[in-house]
PDB file of N, CA and C in Angstrom:
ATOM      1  N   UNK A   1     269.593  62.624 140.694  1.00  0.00           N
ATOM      2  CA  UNK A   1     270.858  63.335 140.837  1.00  0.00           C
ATOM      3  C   UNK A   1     271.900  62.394 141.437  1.00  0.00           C
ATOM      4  N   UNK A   2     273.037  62.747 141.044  1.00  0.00           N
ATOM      5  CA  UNK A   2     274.448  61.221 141.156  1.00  0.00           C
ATOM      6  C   UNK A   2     275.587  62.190 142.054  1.00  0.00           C
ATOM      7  N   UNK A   3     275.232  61.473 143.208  1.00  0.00           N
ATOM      8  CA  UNK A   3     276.240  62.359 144.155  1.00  0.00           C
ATOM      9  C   UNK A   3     277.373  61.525 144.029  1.00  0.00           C
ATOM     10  N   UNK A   4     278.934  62.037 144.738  1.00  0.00           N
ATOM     11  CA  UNK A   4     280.075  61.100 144.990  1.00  0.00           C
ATOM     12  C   UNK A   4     279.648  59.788 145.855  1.00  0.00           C
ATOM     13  N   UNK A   5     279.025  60.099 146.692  1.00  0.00           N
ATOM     14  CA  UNK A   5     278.410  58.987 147.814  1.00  0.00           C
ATOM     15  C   UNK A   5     277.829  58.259 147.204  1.00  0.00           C
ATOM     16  N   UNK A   6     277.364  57.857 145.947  1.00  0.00           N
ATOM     17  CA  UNK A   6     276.303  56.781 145.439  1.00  0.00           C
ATOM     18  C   UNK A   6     277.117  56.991 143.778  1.00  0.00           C
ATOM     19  N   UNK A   7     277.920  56.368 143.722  1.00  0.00           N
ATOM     20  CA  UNK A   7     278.485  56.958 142.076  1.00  0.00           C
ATOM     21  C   UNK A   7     277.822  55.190 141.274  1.00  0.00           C
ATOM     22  N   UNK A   8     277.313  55.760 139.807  1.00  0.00           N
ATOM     23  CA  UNK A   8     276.528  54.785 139.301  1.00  0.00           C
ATOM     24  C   UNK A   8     277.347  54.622 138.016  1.00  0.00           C
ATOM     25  N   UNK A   9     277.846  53.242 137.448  1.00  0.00           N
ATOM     26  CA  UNK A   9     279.063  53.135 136.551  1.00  0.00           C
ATOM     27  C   UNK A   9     280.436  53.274 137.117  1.00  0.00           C
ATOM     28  N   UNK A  10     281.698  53.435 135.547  1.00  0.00           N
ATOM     29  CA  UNK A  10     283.056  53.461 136.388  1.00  0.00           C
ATOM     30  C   UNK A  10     282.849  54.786 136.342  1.00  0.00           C
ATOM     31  N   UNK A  11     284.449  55.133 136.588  1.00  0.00           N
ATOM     32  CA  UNK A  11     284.999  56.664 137.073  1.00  0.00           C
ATOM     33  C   UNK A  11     286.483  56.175 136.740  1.00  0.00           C
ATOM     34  N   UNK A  12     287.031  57.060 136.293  1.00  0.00           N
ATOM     35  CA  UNK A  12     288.593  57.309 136.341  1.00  0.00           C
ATOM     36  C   UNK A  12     289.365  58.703 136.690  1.00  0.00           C
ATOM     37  N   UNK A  13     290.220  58.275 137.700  1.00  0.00           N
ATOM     38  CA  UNK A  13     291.027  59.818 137.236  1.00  0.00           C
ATOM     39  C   UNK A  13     292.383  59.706 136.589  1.00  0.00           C
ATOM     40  N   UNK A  14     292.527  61.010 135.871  1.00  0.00           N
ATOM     41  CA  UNK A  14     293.758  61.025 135.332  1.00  0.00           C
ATOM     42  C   UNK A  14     294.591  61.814 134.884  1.00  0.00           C
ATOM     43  N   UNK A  15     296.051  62.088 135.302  1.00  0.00           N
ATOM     44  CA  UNK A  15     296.616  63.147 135.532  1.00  0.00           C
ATOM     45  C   UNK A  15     298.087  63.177 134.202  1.00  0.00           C
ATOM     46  N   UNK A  16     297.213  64.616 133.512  1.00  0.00           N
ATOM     47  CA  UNK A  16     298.315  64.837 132.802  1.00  0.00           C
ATOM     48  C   UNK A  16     299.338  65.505 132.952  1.00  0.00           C
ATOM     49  N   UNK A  17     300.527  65.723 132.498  1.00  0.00           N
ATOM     50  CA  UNK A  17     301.719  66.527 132.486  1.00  0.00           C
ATOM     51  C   UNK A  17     302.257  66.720 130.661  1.00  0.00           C
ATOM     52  N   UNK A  18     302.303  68.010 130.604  1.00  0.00           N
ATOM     53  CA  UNK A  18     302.245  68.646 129.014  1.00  0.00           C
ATOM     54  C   UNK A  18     301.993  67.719 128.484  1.00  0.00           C
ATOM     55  N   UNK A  19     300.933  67.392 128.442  1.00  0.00           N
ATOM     56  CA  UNK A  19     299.658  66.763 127.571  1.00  0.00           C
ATOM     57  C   UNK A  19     299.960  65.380 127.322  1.00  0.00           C
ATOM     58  N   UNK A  20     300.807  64.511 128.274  1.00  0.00           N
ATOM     59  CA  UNK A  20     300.827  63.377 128.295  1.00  0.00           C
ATOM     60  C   UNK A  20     300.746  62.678 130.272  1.00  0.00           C
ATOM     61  N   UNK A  21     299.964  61.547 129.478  1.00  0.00           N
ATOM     62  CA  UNK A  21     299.253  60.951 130.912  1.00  0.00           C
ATOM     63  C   UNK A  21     300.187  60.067 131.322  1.00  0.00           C
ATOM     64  N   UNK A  22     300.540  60.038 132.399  1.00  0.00           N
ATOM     65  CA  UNK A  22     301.212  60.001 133.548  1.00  0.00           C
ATOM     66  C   UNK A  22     300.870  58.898 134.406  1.00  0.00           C
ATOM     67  N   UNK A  23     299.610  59.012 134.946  1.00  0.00           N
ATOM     68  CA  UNK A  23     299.211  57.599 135.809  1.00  0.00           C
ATOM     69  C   UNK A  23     297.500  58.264 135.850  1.00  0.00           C
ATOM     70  N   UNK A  24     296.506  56.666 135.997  1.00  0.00           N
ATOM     71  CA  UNK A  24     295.258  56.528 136.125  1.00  0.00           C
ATOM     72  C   UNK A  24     294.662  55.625 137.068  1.00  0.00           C
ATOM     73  N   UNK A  25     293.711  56.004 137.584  1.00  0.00           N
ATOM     74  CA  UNK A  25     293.459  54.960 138.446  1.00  0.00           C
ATOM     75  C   UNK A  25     291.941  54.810 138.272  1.00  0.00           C
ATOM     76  N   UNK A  26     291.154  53.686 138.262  1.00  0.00           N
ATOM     77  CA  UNK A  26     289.996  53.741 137.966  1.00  0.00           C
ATOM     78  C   UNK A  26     289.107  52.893 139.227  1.00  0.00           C
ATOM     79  N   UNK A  27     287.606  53.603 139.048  1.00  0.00           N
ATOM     80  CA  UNK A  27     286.933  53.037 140.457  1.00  0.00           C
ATOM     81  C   UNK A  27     285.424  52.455 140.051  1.00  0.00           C
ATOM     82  N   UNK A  28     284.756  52.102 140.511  1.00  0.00           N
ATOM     83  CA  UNK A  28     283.492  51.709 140.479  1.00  0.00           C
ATOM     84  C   UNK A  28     282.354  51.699 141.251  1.00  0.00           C
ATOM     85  N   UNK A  29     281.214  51.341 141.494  1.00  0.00           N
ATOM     86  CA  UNK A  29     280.231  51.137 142.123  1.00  0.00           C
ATOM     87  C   UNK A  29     281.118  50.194 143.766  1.00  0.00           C
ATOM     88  N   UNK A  30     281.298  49.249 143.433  1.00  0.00           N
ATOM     89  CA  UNK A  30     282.101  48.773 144.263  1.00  0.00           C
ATOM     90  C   UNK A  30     283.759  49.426 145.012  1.00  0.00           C
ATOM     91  N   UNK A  31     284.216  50.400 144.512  1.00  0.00           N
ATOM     92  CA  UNK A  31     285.304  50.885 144.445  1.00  0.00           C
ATOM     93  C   UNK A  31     285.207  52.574 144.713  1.00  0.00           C
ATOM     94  N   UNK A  32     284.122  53.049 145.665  1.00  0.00           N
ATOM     95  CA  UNK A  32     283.933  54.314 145.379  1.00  0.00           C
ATOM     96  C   UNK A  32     285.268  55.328 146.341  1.00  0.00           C
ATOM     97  N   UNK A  33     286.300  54.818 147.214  1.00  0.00           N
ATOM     98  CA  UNK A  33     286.866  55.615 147.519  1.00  0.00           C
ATOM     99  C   UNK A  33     288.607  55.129 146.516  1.00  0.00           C
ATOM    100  N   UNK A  34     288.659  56.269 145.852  1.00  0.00           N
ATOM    101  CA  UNK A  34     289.957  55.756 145.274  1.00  0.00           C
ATOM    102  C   UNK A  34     290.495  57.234 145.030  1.00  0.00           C
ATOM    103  N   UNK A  35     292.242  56.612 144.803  1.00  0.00           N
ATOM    104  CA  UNK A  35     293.187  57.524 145.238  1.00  0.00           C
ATOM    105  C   UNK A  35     294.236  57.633 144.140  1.00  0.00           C
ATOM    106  N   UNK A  36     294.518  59.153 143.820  1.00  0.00           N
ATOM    107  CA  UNK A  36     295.608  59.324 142.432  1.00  0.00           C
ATOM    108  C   UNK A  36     296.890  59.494 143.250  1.00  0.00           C
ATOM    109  N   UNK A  37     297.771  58.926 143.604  1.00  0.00           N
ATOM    110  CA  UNK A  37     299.090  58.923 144.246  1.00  0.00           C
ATOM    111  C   UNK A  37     300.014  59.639 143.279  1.00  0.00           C
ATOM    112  N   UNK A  38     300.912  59.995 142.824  1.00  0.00           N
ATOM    113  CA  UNK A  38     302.155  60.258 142.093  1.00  0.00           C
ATOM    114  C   UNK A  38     303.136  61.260 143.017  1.00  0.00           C
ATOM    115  N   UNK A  39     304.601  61.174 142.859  1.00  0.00           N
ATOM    116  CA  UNK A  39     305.333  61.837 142.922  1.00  0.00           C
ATOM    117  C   UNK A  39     305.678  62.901 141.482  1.00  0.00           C
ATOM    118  N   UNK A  40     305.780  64.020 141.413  1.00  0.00           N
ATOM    119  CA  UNK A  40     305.903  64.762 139.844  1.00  0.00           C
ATOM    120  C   UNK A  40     307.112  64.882 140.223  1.00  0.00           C
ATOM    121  N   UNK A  41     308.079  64.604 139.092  1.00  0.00           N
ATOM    122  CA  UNK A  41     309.375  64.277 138.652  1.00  0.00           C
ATOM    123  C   UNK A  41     309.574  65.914 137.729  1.00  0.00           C
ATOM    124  N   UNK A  42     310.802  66.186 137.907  1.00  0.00           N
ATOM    125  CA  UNK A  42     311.745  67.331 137.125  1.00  0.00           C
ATOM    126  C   UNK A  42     311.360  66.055 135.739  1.00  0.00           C
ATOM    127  N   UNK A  43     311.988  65.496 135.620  1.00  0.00           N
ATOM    128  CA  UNK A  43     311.829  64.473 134.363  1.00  0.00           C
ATOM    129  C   UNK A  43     309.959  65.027 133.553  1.00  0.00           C
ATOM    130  N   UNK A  44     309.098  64.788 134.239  1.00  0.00           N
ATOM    131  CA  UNK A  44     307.709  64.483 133.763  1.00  0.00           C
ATOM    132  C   UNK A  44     308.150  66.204 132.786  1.00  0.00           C
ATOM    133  N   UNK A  45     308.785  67.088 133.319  1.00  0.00           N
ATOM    134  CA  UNK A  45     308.507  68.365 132.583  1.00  0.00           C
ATOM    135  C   UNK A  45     309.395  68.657 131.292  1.00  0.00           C
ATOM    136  N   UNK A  46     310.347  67.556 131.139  1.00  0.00           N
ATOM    137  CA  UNK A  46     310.973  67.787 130.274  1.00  0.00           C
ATOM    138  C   UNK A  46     310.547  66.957 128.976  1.00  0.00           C
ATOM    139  N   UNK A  47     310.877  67.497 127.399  1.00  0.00           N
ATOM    140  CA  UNK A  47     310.085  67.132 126.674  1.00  0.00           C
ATOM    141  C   UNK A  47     311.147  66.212 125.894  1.00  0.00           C
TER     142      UNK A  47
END
């Protein structure tokens, strides 16, 4: 069983806004505490 505390391979997160991605950040074995930062913009909602 693959807890957060022992993550095996990468990982990414990634944050959409109406169905387009925005920002990603990716982590690893080496990299297990990582962080999705963004400010959401009036802009991100307009099409």
């Amino acid at each position: 069983m693959n807890t957060t505390n022992n993550p095996v391979g990468n990982f990414s997160i990634r944050l959409n806004i109406n169905g387009k991605q925005v920002k990603e950040v990716s982590g690893g074995a080496n990299n297990k505490n990582i962080q999705l930062q963004y400010t959401v913009r009036k802009e991100d909602f307009l099409q």
